[in-house]
C-alpha atoms as a PDB file:
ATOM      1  CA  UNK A   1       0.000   0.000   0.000  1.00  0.00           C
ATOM      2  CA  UNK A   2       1.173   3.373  -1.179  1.00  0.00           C
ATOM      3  CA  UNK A   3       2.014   6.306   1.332  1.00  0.00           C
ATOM      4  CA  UNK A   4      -0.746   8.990   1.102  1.00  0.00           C
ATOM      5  CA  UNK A   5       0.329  12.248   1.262  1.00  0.00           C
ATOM      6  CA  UNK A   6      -2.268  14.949   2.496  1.00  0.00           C
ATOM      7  CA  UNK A   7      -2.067  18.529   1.733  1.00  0.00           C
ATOM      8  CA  UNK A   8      -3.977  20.305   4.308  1.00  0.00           C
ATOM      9  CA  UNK A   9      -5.596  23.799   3.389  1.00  0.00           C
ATOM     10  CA  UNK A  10      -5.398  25.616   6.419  1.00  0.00           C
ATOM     11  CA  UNK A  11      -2.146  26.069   8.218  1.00  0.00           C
ATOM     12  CA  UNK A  12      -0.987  23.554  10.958  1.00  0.00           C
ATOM     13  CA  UNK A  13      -2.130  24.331  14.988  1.00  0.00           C
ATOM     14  CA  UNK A  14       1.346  25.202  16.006  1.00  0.00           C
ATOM     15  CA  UNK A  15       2.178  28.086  13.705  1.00  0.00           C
ATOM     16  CA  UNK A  16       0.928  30.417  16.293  1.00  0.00           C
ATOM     17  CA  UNK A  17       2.646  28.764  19.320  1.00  0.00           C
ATOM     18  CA  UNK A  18       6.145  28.046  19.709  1.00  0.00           C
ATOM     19  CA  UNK A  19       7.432  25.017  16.932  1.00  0.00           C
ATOM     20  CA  UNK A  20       8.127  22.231  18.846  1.00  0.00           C
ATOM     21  CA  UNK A  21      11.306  21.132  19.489  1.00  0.00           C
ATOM     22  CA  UNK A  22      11.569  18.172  17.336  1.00  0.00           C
ATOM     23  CA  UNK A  23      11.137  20.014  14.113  1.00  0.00           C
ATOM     24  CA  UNK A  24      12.900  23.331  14.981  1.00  0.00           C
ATOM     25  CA  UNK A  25      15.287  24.045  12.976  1.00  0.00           C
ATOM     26  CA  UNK A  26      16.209  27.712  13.588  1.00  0.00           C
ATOM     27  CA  UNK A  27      19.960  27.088  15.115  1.00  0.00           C
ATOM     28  CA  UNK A  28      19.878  24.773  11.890  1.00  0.00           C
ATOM     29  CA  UNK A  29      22.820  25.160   9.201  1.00  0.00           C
ATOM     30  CA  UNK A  30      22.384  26.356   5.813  1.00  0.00           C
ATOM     31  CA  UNK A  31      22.913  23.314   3.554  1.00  0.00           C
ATOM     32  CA  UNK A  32      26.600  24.326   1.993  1.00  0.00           C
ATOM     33  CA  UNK A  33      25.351  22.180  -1.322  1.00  0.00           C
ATOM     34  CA  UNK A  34      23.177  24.848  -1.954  1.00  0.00           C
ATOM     35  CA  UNK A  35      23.755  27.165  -5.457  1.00  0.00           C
ATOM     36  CA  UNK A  36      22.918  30.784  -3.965  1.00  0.00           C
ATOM     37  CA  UNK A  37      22.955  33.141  -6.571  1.00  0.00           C
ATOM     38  CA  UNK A  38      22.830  36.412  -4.703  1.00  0.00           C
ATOM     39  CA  UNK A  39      25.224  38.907  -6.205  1.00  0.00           C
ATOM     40  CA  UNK A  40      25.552  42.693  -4.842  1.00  0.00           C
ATOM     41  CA  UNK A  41      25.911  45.275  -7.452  1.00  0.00           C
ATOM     42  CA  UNK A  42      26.388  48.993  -7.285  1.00  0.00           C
ATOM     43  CA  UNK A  43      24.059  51.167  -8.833  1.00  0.00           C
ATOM     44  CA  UNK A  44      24.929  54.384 -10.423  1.00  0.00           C
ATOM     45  CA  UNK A  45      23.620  57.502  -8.446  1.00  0.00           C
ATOM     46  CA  UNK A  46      20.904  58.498 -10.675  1.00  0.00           C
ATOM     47  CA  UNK A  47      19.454  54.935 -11.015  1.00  0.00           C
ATOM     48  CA  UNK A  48      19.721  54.569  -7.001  1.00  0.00           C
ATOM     49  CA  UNK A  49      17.675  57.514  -7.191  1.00  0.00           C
ATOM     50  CA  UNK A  50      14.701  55.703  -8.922  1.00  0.00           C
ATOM     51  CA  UNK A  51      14.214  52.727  -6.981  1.00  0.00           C
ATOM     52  CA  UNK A  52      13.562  52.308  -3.226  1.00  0.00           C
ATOM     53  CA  UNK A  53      14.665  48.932  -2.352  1.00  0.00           C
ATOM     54  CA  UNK A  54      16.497  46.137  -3.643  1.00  0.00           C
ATOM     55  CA  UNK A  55      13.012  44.445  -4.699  1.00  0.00           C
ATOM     56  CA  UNK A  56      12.009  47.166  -7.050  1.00  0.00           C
ATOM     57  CA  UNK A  57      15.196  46.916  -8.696  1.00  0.00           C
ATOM     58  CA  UNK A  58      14.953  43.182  -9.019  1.00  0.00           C
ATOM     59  CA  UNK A  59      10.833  43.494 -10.358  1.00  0.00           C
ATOM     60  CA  UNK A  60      12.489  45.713 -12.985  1.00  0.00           C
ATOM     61  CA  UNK A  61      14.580  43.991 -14.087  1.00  0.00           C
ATOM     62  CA  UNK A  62      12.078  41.344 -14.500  1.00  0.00           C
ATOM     63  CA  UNK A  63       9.654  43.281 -16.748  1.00  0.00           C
ATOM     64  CA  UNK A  64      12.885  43.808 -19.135  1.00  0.00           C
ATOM     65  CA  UNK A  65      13.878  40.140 -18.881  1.00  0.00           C
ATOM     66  CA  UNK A  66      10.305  39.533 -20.009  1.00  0.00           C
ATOM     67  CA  UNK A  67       9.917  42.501 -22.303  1.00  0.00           C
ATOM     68  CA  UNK A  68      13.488  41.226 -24.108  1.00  0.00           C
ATOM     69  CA  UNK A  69      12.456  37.497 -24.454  1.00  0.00           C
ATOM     70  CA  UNK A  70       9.297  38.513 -26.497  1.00  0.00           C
ATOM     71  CA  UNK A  71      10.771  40.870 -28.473  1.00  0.00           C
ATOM     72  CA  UNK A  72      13.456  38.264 -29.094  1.00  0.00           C
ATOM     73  CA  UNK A  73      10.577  35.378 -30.122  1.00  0.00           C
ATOM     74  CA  UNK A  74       9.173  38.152 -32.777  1.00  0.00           C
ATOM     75  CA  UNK A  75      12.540  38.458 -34.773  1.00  0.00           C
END
């Protein structure tokens, strides 16, 4: 007999009360086999000036990744 796997649609009992100890992993280490791909850049003055935070830049930058690719698939 197969393993059934339930997916529950409202959020487990403990979230609002401390985790309990057996699966509490906060003084856990990050797994070092892990590709992170976080890279700081430097922005220029006057394009620090538009943007806020480093999630506007990066939702920017995704409208021109997305903009590029469909121009791309119309040449």
């Amino acid at each position: 007999m197969k393993n059934e796997v339930k997916i529950l649609d409202t959020p487990c009992d403990y979230l609002d009360e401390d985790i309990p100890k057996e699966i509490d992993f906060s003084d856990g280490n990050p797994n070092p086999f892990v590709q992170r791909k976080k890279v700081k850049v430097e922005l220029e003055p006057d394009v620090a000036d538009v943007f806020s935070n480093s999630n506007e830049v990066n939702n920017a930058l995704r409208v021109l990744m997305r903009s590029a690719k469909k121009i791309k698939a119309l040449l």
